[in-house]
Protein backbone atom coordinates (compact mmCIF):
# COMPACT_ATOMS: atom_id res chain seq x y z
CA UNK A 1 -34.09 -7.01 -2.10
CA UNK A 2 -34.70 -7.50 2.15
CA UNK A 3 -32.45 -7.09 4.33
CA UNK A 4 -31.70 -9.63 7.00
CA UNK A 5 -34.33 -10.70 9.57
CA UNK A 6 -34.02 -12.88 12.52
CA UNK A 7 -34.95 -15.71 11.13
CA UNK A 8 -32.45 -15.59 8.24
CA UNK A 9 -29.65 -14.52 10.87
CA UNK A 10 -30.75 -17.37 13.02
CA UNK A 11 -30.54 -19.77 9.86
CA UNK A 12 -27.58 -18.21 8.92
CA UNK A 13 -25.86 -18.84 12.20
CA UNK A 14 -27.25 -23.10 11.84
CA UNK A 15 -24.95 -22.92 8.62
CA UNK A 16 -21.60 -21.67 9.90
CA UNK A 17 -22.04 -21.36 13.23
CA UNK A 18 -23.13 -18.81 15.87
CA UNK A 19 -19.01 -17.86 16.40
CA UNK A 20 -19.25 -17.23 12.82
CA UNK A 21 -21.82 -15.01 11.95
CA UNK A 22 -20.14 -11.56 13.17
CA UNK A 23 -23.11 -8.99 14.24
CA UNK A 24 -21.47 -6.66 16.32
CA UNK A 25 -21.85 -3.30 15.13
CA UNK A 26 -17.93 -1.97 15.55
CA UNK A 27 -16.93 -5.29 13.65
CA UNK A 28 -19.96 -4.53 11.20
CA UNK A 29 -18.34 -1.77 10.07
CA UNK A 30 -14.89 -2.33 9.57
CA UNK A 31 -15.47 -5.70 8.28
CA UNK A 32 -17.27 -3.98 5.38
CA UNK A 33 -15.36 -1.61 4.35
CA UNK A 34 -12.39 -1.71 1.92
CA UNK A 35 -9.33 1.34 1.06
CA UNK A 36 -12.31 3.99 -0.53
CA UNK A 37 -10.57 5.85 2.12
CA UNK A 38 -7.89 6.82 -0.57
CA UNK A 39 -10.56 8.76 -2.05
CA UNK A 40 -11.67 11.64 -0.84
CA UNK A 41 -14.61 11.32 -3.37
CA UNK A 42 -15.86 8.30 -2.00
CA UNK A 43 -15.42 8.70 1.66
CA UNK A 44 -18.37 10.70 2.41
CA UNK A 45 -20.82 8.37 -0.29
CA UNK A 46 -19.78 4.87 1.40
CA UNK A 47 -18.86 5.62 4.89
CA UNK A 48 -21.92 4.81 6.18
CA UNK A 49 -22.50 1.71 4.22
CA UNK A 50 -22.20 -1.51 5.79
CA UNK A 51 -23.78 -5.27 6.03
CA UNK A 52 -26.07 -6.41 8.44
CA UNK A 53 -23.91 -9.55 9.48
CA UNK A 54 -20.42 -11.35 8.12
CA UNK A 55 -20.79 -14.69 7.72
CA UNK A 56 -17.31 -16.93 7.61
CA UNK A 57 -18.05 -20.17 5.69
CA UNK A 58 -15.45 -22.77 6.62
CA UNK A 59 -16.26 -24.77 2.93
CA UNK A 60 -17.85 -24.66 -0.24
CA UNK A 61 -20.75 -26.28 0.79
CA UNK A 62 -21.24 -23.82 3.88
CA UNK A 63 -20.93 -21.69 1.12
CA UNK A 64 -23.49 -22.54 -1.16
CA UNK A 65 -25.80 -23.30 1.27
CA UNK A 66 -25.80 -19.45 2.40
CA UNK A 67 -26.42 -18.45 -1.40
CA UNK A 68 -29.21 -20.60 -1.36
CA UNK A 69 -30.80 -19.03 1.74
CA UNK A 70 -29.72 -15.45 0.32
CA UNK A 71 -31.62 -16.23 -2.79
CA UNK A 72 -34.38 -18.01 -0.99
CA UNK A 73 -34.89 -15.00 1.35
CA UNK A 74 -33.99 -11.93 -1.90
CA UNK A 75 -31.24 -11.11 0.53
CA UNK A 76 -28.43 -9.45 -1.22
CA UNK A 77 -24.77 -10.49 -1.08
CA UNK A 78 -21.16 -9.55 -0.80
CA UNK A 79 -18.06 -11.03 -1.54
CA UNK A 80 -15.18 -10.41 0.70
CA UNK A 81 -11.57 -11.23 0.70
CA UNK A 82 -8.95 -9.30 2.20
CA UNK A 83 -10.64 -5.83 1.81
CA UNK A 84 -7.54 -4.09 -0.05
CA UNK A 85 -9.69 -2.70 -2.85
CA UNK A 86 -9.54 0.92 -3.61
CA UNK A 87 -12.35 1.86 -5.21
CA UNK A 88 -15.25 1.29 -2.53
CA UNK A 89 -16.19 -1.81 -5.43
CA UNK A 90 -16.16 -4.22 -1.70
CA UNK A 91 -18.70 -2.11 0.09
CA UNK A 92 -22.59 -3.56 0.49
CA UNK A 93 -24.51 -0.73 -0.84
CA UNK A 94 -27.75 -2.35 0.51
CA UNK A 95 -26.91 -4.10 3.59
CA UNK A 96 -27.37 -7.80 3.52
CA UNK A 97 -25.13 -10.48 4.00
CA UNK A 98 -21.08 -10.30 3.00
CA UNK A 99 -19.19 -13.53 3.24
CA UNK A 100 -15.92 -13.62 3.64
CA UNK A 101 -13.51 -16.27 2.24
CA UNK A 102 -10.83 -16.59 4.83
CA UNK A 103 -11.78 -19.44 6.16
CA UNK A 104 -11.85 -20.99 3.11
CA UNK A 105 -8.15 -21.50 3.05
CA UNK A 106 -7.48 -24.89 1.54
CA UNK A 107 -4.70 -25.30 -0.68
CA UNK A 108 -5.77 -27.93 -3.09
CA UNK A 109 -2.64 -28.83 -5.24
CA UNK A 110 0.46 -27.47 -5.81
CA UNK A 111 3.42 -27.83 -7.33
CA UNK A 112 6.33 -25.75 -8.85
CA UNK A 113 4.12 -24.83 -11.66
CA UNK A 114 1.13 -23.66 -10.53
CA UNK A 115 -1.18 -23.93 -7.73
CA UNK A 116 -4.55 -24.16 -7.05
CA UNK A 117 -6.36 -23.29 -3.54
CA UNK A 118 -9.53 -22.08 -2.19
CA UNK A 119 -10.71 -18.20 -2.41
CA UNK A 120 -9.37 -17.75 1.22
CA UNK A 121 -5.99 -18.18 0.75
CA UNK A 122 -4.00 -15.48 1.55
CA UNK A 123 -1.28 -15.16 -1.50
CA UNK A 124 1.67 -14.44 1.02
CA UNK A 125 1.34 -18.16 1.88
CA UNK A 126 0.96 -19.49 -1.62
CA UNK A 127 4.73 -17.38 -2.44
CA UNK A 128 6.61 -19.42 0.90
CA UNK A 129 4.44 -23.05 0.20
CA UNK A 130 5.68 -22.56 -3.67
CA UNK A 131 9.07 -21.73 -2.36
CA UNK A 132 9.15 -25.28 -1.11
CA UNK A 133 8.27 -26.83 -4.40
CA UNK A 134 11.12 -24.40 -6.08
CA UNK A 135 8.01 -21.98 -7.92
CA UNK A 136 7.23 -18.51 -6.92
CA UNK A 137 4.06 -16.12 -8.00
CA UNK A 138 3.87 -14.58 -11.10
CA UNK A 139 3.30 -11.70 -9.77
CA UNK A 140 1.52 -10.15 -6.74
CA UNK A 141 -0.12 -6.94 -4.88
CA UNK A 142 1.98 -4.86 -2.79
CA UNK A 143 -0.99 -6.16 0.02
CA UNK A 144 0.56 -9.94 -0.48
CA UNK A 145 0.65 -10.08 3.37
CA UNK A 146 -3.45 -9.57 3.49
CA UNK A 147 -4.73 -9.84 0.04
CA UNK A 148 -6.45 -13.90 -0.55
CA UNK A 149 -6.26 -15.68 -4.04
CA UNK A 150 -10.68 -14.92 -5.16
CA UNK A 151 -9.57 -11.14 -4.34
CA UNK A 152 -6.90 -10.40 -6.09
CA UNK A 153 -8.34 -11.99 -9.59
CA UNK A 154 -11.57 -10.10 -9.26
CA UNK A 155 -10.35 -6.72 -7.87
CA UNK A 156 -6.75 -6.59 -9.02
CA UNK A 157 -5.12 -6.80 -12.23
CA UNK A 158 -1.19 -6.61 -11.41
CA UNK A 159 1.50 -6.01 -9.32
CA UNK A 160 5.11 -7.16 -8.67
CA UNK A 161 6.02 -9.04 -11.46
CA UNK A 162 4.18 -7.58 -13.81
CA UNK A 163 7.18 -5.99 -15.50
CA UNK A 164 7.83 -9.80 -16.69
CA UNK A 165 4.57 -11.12 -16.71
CA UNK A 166 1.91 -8.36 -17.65
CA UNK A 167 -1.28 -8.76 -15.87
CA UNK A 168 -3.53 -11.17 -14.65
CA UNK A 169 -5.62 -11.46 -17.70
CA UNK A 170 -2.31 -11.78 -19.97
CA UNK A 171 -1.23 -15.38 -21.29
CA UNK A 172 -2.51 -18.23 -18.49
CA UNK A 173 -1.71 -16.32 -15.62
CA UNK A 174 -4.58 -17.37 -14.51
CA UNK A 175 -5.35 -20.95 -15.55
CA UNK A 176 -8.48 -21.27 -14.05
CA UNK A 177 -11.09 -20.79 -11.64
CA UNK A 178 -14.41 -22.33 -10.26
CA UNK A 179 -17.32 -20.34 -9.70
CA UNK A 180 -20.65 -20.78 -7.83
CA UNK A 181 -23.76 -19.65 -9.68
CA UNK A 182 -26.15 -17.36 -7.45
CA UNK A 183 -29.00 -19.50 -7.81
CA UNK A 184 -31.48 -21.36 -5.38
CA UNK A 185 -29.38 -24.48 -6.14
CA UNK A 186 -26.25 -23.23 -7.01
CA UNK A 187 -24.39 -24.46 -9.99
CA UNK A 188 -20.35 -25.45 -9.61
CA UNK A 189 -19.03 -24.01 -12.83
CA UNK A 190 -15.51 -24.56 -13.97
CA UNK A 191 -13.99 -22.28 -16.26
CA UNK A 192 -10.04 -21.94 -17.96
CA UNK A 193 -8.40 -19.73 -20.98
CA UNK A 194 -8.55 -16.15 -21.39
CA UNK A 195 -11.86 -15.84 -23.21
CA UNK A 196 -13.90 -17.38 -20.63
CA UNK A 197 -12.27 -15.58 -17.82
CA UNK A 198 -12.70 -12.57 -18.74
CA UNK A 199 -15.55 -12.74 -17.46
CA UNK A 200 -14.40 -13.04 -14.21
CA UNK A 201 -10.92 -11.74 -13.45
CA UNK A 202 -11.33 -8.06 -12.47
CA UNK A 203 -15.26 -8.72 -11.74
CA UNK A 204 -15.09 -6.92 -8.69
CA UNK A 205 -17.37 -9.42 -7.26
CA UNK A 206 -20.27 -8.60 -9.44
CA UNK A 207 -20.82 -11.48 -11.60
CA UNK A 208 -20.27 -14.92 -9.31
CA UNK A 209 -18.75 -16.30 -6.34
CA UNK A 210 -15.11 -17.73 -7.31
CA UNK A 211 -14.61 -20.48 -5.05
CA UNK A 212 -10.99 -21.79 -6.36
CA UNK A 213 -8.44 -20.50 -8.18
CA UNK A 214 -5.47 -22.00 -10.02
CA UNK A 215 -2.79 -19.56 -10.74
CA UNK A 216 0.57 -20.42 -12.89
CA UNK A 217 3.63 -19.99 -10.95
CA UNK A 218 7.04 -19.28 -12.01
CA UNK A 219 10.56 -20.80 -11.34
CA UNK A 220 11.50 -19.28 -8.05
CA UNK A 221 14.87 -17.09 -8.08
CA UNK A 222 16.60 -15.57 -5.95
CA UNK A 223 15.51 -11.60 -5.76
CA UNK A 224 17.61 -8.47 -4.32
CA UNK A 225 16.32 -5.66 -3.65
CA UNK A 226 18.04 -2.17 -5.01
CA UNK A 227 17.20 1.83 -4.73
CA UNK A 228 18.90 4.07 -7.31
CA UNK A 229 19.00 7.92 -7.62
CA UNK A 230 19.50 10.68 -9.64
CA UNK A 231 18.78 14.67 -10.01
CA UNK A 232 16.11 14.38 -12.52
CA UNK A 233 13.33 12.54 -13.12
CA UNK A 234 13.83 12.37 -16.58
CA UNK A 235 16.59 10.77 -16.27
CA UNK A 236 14.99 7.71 -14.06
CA UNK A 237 12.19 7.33 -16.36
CA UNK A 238 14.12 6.65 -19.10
CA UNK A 239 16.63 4.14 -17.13
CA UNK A 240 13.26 2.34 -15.69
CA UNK A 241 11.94 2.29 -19.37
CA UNK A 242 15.60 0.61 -20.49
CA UNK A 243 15.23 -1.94 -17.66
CA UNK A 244 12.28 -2.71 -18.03
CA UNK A 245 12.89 -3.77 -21.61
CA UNK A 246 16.60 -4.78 -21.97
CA UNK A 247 16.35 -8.72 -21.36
CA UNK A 248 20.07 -9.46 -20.14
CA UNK A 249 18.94 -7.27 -17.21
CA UNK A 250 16.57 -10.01 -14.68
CA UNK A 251 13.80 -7.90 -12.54
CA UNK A 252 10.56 -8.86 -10.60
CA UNK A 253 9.61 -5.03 -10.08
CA UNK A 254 10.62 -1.35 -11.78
CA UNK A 255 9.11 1.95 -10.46
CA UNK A 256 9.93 5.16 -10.57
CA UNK A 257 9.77 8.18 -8.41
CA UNK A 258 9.30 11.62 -8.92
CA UNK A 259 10.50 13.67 -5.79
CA UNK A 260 8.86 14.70 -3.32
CA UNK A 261 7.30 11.42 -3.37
CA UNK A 262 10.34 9.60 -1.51
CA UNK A 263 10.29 11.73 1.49
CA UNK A 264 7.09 10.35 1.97
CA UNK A 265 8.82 6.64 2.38
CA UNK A 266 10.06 7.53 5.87
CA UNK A 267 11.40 3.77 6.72
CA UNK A 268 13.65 4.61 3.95
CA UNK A 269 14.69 8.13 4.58
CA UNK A 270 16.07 7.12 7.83
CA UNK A 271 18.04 4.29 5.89
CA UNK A 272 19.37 7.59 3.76
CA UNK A 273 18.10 5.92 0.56
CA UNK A 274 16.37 9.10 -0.67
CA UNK A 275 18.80 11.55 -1.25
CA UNK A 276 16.76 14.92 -1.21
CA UNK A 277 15.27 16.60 -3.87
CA UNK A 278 16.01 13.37 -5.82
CA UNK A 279 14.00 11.13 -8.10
CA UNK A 280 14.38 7.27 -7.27
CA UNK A 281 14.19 4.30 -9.67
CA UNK A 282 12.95 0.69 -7.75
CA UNK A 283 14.61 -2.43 -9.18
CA UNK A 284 14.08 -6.26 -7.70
CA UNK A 285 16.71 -8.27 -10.15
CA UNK A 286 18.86 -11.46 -8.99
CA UNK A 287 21.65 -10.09 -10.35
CA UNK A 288 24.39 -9.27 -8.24
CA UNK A 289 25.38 -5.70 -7.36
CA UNK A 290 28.37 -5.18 -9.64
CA UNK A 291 26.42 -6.38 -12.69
CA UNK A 292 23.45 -4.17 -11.75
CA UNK A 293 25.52 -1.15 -10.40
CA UNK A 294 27.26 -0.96 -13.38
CA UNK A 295 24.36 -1.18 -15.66
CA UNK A 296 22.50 1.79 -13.81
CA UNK A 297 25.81 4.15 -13.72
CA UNK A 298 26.09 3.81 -17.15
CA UNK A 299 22.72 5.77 -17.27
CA UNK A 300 23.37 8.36 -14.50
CA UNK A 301 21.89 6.61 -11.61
CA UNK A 302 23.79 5.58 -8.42
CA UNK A 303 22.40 3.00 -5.79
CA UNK A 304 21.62 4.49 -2.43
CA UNK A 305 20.07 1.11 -1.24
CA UNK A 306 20.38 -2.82 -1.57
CA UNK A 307 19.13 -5.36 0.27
CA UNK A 308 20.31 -9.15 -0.30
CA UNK A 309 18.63 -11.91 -1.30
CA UNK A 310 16.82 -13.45 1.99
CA UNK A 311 16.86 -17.37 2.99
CA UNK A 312 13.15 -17.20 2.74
CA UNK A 313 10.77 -15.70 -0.32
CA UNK A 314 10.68 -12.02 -0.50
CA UNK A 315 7.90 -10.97 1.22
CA UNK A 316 5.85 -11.35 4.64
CA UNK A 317 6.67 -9.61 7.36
CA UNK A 318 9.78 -7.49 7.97
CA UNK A 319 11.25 -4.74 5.55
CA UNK A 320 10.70 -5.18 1.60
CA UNK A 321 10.74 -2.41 -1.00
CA UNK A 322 7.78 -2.99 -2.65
CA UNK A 323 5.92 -1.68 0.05
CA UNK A 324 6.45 1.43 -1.10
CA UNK A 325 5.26 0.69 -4.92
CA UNK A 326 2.04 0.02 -6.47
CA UNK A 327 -1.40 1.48 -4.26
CA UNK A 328 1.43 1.36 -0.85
CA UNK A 329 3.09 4.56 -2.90
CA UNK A 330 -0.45 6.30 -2.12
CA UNK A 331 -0.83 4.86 1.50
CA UNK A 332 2.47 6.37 2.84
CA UNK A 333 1.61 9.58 0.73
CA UNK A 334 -1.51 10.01 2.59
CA UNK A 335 0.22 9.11 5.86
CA UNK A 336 2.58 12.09 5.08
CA UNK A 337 -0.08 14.36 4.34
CA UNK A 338 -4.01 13.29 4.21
CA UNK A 339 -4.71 16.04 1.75
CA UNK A 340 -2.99 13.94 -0.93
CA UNK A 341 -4.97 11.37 -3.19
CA UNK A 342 -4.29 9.87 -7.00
CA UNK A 343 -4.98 8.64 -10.46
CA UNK A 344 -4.37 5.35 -12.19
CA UNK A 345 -3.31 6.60 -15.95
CA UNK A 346 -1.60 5.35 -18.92
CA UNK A 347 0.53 6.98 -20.82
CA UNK A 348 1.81 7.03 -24.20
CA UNK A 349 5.26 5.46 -24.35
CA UNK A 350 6.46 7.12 -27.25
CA UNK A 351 5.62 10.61 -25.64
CA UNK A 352 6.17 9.73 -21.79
CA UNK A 353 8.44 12.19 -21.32
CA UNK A 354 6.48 15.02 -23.25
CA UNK A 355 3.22 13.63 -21.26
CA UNK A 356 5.41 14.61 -18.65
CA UNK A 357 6.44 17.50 -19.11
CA UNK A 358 3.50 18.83 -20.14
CA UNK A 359 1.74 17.69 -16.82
CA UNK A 360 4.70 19.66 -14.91
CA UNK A 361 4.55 22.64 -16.77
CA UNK A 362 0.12 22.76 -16.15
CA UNK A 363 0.27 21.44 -12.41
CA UNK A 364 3.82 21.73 -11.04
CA UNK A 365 3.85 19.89 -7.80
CA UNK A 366 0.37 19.35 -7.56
CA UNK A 367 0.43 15.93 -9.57
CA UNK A 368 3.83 13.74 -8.47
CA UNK A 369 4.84 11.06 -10.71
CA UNK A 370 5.12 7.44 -9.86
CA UNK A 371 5.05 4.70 -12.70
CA UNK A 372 5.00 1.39 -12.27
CA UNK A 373 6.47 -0.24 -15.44
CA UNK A 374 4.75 -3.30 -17.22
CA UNK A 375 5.85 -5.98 -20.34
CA UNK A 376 3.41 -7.39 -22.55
CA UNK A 377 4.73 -10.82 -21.76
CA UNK A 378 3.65 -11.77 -25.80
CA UNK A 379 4.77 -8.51 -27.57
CA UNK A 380 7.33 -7.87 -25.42
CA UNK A 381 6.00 -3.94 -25.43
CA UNK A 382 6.50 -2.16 -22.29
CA UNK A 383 3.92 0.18 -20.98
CA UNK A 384 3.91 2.73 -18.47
CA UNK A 385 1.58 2.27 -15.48
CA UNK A 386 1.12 5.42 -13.12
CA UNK A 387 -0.57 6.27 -9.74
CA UNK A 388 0.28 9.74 -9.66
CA UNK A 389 0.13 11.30 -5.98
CA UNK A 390 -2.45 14.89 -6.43
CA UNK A 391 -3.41 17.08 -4.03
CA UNK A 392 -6.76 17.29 -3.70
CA UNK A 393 -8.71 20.52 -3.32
CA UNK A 394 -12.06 19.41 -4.54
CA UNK A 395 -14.53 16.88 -6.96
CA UNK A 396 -14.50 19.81 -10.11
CA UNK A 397 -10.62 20.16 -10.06
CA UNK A 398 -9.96 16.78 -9.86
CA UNK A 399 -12.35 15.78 -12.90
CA UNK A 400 -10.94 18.71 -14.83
CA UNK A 401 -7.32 17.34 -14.22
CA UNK A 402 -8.72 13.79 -15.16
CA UNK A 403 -10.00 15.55 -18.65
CA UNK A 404 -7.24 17.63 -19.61
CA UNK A 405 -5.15 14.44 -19.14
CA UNK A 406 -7.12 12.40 -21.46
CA UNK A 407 -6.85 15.24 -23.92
CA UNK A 408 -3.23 14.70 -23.74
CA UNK A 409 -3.46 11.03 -24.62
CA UNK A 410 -2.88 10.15 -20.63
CA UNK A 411 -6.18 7.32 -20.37
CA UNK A 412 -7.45 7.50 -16.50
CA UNK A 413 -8.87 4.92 -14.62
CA UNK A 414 -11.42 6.89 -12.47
CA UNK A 415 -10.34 5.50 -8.88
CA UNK A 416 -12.95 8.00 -7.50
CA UNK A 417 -16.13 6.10 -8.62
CA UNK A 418 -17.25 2.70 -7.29
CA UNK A 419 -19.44 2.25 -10.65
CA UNK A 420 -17.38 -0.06 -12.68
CA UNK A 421 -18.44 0.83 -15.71
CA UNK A 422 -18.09 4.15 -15.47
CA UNK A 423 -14.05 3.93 -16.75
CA UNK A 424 -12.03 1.68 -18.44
CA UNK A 425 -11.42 -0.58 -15.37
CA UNK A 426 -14.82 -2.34 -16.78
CA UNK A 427 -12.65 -4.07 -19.52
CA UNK A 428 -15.58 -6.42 -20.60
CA UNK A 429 -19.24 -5.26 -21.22
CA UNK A 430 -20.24 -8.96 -21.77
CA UNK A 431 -19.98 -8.94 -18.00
CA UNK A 432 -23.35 -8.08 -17.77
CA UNK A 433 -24.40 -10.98 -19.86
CA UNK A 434 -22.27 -13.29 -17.51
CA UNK A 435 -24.03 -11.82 -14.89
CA UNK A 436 -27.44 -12.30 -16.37
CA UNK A 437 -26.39 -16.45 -16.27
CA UNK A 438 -24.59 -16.41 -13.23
CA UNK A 439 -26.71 -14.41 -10.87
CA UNK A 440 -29.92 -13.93 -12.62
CA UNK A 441 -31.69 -12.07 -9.65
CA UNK A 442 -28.64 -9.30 -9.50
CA UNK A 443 -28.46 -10.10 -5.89
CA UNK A 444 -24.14 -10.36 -5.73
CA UNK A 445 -23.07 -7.18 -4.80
CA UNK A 446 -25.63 -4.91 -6.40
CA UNK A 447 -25.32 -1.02 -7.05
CA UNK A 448 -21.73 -0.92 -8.32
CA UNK A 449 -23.03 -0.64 -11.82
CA UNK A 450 -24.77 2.42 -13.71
CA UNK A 451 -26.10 0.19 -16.44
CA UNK A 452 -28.30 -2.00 -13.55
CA UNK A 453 -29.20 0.90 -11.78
CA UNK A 454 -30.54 2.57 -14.67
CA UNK A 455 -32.58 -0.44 -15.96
């Protein structure tokens, strides 16, 4: 692999355009970077990493025409969206070129059922133009208001809304995307239904460009927005585990909080809706505050917070609480204290609370609890999630704490590796056949995988 000359900058440049081939070196390096920051594992392995220019395609065939000068020229590329990935899997390892989608914002059809746009489009504008046509997202990052439609199928899985709808690879959440091949001529490749996106979603931008992407929608309702409390935490798992699976009771997002993790939220403190010392539960339901206060006092919580439903789509700019849930939780921790990192785990529902427990009773209020709770949207099973806050004090204790949870039946998603298939986030080995078809000279975002590297 080369990295970029001159003369591919300066052909580069006759593609999009000089204003849109980004060289400067401060925008160089915040342009390529993505959250890693939450890890202080891989801060000091990808800090220095960066591209040698950005290039902004404004279309597809902009876009394809750069892939064919990349592959002409052995240059390697990135794929960028928004850059709210946590796991450094965004970051050019070897320099080269990373193109990012933003300008590549058409939104090709759309109805109240599902819509389809380019890889550009920024999802917090797909929830208000779905709004119009009565639909609403399935479900979304707590980043809606910077994440676009290629990057959240390739380096998310869930978010808001998966407590009804599970995750992205779960029924037709996804109904389709269209790919370009990393070829010389690059091939338009259309694919739809689970099996042949899996090798896709959650790709991390490793085995082809997505160029479109046609997401389901659902019926759009109108969502309030509700903090509850109580002493104990065990008492708020259990009432987010009962909401999340009692069907007369309508939610978009459940997540629980072990204190001290909501005096981190300070927005919210100063609205007194963490009580301290107290563990919160996080409910989004369009049910009205008699039906839902009632339903939560009947299992010891009280609401310390509610927010009506707004005249536009939840989300955007202003206050929402879901920007305290998901990979935000971890944000504001870190804000609050920098020495604070976490885990992505699973646990085992029918020993949560003894997981739990356990967990307190080995690392006391070195590992806080937050659990984001998730419906298979077939089975009907709920599951779980966490992103547990942990002080970090260095690599060995951290790995040991990641071991002795899997020992306990707690799975971990290693957020402190950027080699995807080093954990289970790699959900689909024949990845790296896709990748073999797709981008046959490994040149899309190379070094995030051991099993390349070592061959």
């Amino acid at each position: 692999m080369n990295r970029c000359s001159p003369e591919f900058l300066s052909a580069a440049a006759d593609i999009v355009g000089a204003q849109f081939l980004e060289l400067a070196p401060r925008a160089l390096r915040s342009g390529s970077r993505d959250c890693f920051h939450f890890s202080p594992v891989l801060t000091p392995l990808l800090d220095d990493c960066q591209a040698d220019a950005i290039a902004f395609p404004a279309s597809q065939e902009e876009l394809a025409a750069l892939i064919t000068l990349a592959v002409r020229e052995q240059v390697p590329l990135t794929p960028r969206g928004g850059g709210t990935g946590n796991y450094g899997q965004g970051v050019p390892l070897h320099g080269g070129l990373m193109i990012n989608t933003r300008r590549m914002n058409r939104i090709i059809d759309l109805d109240a059922d599902h819509a389809r746009v380019e890889a550009g489009v920024n999802l917090w504008t797909i929830e208000q133009r779905a709004a119009d046509c009565g639909g609403e997202l399935r479900m979304f990052p707590s980043t809606i208001g910077t994440s676009s439609a290629a990057g959240f199928i390739t380096g998310g899985s869930g978010g808001i809304g998966s407590v009804n709808w599970g995750m992205l690879r779960d029924l037709d959440n996804v109904r389709g995307v269209s790919i370009l091949t990393i070829e010389e001529q690059p091939q338009r490749v259309e694919l739809g239904g689970q099996e042949a996106l899996r090798d896709v979603l959650h790709n991390c931008g490793l085995t082809a460009f997505v160029t479109e992407v046609d997401f389901a929608l659902a019926p759009r309702r109108d969502w309030q927005q509700y903090i509850f409390a109580a002493p104990d935490f065990a008492t708020v798992v259990a009432a987010g585990a009962a909401a999340a699976a009692d069907p007369a009771l309508s939610k978009r997002l459940v997540s629980a909080f072990e204190w001290p993790i909501p005096s981190y939220f300070k927005p919210l403190v100063k609205r007194e809706a963490c009580p301290e010392g107290e563990a919160l539960l996080f409910l989004i339901s369009d049910q009205d505050p008699d039906t839902v206060g009632a339903w939560m006092a009947e299992r010891g919580l009280r609401n310390t917070y509610h927010q009506p439903a707004p005249e536009l789509p939840l989300g955007g700019k202003g206050f929402q609480i879901y920007d305290f849930t998901w990979n935000h939780t971890t944000q504001w921790a870190m804000k609050f204290d920098p020495s604070l990192t976490y885990l992505q785990e699973g646990f085992d529902m029918a020993r949560l609370q003894e997981q739990l427990d356990l967990r307190k009773a080995k690392y006391g209020d070195s590992v806080q609890t937050h659990l984001e709770f998730v419906t298979d949207p077939e089975s009907g099973a709920v599951r779980a999630a966490g992103l547990a806050v942990v002080r970090f004090e260095n690599k060995d204790a951290l790995w040991e704490l990641m071991a002795w949870s899997e020992e306990n039946g707690i799975t971990i998603a290693n957020p402190h590796t950027h080699y995807l298939d080093e954990d289970v986030r790699w959900y689909n080995p024949g990845m790296l056949t896709a990748k073999d078809r797709w981008d046959p000279q490994h040149l899309l975002n190379p070094g995030h995988l051991h099993a390349l590297e070592q061959a």
